[in-house]
PDB file of N, CA and C in Angstrom:
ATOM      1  N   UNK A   1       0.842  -1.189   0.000  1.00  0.00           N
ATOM      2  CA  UNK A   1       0.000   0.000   0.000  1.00  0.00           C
ATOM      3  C   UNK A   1       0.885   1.250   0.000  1.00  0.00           C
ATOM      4  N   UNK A   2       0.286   2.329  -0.493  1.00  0.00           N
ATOM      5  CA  UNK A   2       1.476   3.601  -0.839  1.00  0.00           C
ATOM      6  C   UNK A   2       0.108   4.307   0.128  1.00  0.00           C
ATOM      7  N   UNK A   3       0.875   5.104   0.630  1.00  0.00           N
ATOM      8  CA  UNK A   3      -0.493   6.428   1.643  1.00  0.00           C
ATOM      9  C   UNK A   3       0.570   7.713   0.792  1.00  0.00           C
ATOM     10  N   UNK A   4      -0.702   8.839   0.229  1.00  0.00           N
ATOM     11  CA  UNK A   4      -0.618   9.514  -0.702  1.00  0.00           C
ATOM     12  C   UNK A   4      -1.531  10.703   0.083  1.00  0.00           C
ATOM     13  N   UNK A   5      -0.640  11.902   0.056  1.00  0.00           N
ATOM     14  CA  UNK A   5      -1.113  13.168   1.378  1.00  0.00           C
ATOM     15  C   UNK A   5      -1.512  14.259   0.237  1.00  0.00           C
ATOM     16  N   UNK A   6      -2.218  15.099   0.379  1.00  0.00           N
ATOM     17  CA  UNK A   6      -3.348  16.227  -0.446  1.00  0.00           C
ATOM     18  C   UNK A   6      -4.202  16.563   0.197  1.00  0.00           C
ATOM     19  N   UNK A   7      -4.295  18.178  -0.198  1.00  0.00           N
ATOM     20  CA  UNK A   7      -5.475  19.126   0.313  1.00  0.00           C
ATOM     21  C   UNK A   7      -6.586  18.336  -0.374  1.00  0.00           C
ATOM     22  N   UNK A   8      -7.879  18.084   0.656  1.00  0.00           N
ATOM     23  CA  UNK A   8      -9.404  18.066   0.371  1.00  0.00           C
ATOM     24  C   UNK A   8      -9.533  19.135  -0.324  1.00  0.00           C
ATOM     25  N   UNK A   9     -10.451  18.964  -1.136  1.00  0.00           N
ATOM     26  CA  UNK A   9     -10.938  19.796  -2.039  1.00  0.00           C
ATOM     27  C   UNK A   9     -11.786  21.040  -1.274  1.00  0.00           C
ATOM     28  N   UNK A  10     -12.641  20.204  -0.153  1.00  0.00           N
ATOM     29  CA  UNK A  10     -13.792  20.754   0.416  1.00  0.00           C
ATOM     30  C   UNK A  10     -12.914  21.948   1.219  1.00  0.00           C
ATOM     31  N   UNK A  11     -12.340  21.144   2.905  1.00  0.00           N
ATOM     32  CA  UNK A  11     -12.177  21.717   3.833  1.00  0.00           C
ATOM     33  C   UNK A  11     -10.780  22.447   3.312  1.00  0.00           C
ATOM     34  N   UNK A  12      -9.909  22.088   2.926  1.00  0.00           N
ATOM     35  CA  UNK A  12      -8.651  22.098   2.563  1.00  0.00           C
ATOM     36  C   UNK A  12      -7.391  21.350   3.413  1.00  0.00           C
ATOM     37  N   UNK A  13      -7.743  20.846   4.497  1.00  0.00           N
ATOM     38  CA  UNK A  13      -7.272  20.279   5.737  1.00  0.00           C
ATOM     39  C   UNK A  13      -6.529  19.266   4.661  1.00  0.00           C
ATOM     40  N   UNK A  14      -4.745  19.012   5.122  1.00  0.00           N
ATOM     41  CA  UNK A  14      -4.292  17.605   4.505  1.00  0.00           C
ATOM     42  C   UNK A  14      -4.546  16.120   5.053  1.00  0.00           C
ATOM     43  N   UNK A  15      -4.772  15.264   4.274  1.00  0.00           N
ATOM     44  CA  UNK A  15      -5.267  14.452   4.485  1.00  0.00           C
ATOM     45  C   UNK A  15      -4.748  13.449   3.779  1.00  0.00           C
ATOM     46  N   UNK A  16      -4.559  11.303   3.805  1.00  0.00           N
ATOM     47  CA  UNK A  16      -4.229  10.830   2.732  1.00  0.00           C
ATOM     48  C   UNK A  16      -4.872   9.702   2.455  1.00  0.00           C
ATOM     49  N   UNK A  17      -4.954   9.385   1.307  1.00  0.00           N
ATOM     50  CA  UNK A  17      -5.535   8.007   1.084  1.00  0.00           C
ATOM     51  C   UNK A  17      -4.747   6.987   1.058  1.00  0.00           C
ATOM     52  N   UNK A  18      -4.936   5.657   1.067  1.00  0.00           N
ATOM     53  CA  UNK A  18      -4.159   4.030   1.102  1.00  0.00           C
ATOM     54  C   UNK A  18      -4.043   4.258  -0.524  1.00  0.00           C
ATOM     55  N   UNK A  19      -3.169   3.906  -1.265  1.00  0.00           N
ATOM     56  CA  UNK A  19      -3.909   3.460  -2.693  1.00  0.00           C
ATOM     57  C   UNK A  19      -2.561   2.068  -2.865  1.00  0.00           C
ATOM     58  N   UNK A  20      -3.633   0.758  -3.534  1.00  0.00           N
ATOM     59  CA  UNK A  20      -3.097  -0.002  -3.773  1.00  0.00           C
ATOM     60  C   UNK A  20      -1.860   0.022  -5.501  1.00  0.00           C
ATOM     61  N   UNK A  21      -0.681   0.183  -5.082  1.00  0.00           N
ATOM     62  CA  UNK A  21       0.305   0.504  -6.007  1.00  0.00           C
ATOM     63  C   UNK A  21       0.710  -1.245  -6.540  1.00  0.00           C
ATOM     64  N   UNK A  22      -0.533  -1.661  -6.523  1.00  0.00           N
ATOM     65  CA  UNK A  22      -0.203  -2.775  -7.462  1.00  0.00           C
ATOM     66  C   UNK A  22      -1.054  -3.381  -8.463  1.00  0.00           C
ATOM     67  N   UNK A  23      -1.683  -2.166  -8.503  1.00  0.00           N
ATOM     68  CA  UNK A  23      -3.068  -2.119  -9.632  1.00  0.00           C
ATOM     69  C   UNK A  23      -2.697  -0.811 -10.701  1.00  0.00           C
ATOM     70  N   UNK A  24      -2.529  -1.087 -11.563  1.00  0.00           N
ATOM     71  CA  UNK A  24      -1.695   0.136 -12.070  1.00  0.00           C
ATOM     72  C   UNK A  24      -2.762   0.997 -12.524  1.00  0.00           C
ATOM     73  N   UNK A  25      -4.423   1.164 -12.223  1.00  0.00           N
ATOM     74  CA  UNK A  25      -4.682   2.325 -12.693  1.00  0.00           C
ATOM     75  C   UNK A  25      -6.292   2.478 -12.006  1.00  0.00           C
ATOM     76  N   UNK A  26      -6.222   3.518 -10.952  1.00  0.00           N
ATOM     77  CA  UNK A  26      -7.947   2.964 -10.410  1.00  0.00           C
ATOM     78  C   UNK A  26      -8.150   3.951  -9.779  1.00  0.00           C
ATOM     79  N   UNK A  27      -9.808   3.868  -9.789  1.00  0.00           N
ATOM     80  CA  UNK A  27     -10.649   5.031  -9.941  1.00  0.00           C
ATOM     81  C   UNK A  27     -11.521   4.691  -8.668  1.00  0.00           C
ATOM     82  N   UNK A  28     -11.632   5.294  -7.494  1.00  0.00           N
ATOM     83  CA  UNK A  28     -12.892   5.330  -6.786  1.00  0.00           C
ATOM     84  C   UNK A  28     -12.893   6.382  -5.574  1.00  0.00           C
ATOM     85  N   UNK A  29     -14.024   6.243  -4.543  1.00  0.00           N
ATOM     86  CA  UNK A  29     -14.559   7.350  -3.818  1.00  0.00           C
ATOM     87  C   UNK A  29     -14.217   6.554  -2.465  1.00  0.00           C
ATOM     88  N   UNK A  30     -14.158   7.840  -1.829  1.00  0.00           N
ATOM     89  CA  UNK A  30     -13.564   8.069  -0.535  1.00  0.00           C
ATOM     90  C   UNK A  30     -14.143   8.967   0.392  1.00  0.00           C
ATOM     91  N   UNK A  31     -13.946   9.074   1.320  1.00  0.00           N
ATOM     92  CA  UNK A  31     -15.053  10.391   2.204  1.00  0.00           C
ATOM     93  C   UNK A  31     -13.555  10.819   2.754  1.00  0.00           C
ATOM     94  N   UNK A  32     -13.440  12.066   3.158  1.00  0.00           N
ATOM     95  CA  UNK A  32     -12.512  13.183   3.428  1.00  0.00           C
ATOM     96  C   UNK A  32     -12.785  12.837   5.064  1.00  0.00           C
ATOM     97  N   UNK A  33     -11.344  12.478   5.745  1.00  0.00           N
ATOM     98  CA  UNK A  33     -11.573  12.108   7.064  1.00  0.00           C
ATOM     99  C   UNK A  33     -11.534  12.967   8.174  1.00  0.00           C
ATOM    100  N   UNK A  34     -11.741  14.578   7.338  1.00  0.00           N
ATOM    101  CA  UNK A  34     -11.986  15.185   8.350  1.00  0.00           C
ATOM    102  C   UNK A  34     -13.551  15.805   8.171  1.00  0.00           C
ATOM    103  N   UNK A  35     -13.925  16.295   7.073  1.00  0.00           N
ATOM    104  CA  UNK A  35     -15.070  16.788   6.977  1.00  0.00           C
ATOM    105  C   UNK A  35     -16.101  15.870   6.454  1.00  0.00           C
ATOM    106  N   UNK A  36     -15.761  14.785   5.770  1.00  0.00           N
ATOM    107  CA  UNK A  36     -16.624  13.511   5.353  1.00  0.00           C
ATOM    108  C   UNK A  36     -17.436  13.816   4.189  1.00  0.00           C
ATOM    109  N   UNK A  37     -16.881  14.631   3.627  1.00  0.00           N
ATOM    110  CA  UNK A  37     -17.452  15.057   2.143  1.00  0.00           C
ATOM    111  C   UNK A  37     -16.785  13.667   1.110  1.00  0.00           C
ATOM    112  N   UNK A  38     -17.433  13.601  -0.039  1.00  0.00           N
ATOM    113  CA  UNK A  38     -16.817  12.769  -1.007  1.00  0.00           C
ATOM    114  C   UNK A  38     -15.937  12.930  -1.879  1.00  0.00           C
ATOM    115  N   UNK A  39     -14.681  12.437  -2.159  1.00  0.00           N
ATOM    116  CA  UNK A  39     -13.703  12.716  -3.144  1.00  0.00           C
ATOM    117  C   UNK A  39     -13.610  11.437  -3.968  1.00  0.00           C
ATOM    118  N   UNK A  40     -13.321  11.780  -5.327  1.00  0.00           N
ATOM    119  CA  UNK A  40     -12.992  10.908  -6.038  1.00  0.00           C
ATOM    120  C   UNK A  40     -11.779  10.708  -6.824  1.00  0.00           C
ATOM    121  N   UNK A  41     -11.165   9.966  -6.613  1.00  0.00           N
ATOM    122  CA  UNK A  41      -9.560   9.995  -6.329  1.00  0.00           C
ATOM    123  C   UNK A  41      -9.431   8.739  -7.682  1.00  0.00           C
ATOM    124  N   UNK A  42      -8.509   9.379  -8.651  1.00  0.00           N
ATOM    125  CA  UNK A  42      -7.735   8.458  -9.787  1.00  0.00           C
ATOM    126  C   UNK A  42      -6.301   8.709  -9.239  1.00  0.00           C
ATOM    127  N   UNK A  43      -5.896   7.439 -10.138  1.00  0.00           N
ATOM    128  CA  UNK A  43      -4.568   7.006  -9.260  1.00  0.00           C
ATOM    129  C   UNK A  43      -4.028   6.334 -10.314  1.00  0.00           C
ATOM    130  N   UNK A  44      -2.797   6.350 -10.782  1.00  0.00           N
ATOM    131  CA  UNK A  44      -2.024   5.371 -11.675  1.00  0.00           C
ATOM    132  C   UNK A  44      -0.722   4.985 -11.301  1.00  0.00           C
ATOM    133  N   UNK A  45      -0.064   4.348 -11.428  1.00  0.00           N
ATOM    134  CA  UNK A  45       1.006   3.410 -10.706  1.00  0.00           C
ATOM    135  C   UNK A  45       1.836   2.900 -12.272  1.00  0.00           C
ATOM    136  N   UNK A  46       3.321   2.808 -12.320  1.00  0.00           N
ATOM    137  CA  UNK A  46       4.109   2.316 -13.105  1.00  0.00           C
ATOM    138  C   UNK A  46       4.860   1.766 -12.704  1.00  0.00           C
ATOM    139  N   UNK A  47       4.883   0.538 -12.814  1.00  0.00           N
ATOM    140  CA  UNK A  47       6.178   0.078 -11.780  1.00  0.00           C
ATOM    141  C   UNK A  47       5.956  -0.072 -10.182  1.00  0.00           C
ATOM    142  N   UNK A  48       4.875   0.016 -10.264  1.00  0.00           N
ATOM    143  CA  UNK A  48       4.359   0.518  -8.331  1.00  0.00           C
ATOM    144  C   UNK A  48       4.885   1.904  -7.754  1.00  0.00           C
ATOM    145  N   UNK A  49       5.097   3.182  -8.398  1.00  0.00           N
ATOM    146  CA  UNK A  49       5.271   4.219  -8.712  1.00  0.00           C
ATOM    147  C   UNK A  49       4.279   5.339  -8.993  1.00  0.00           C
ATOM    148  N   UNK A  50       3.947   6.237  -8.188  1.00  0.00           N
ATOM    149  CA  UNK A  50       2.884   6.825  -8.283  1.00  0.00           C
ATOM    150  C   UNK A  50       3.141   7.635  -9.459  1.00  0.00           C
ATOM    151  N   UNK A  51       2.751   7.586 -10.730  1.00  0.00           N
ATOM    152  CA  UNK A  51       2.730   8.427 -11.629  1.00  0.00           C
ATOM    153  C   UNK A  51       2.076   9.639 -12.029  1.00  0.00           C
ATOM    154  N   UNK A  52       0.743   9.356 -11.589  1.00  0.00           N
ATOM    155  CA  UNK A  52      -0.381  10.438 -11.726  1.00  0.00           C
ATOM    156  C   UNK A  52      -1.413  10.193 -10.509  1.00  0.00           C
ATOM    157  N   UNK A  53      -1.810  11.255 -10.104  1.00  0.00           N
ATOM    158  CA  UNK A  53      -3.139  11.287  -8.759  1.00  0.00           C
ATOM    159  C   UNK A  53      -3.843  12.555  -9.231  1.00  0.00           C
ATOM    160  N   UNK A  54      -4.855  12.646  -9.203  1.00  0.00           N
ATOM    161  CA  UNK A  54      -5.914  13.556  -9.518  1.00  0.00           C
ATOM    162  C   UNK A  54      -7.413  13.293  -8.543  1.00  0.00           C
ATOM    163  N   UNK A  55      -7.792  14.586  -7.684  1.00  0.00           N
ATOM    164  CA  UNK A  55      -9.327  13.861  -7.198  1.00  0.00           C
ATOM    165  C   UNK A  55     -10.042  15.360  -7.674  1.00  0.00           C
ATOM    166  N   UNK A  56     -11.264  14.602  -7.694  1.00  0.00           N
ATOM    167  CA  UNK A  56     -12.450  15.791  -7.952  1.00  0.00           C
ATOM    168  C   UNK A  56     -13.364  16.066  -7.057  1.00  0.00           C
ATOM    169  N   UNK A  57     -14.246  16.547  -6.899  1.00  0.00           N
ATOM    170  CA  UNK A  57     -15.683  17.172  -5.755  1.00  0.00           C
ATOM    171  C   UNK A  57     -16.450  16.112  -6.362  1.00  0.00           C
ATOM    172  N   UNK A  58     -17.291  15.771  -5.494  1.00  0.00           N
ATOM    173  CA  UNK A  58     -18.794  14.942  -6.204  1.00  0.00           C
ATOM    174  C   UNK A  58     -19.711  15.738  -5.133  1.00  0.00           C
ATOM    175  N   UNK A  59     -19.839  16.543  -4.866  1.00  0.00           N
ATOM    176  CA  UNK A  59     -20.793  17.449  -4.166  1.00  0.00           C
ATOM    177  C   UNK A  59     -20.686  17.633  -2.565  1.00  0.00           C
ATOM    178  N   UNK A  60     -21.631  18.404  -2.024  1.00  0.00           N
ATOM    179  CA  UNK A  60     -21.575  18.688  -0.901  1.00  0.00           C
ATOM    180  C   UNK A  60     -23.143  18.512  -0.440  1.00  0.00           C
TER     181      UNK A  60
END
């Protein structure tokens, strides 16, 4: 498991997710563990190498 640290979108508070770095490319939702809003977090891995991370808002 790789733990991967970023401002919430919502609160801005840092925060990180687990992401499995042995799936080289995956997409899903998460709740923000401080304010519990939803993020949706892509993730790609090369080599087990975080290459790209991107999350978006899915509302409030």
């Amino acid at each position: 498991m790789y733990e991967h640290f970023f401002q919430c979108p919502y609160c801005w508070e840092e925060i990180s997710f687990l992401l499995d770095s042995s799936v080289a490319e995956q997409t899903y939702v998460e709740d923000c563990e401080v304010c519990c809003n939803p993020i949706e977090a892509t993730a790609k891995f090369n080599n087990q190498e975080l290459v790209y991370f991107d999350i978006k808002e899915l509302g409030q």
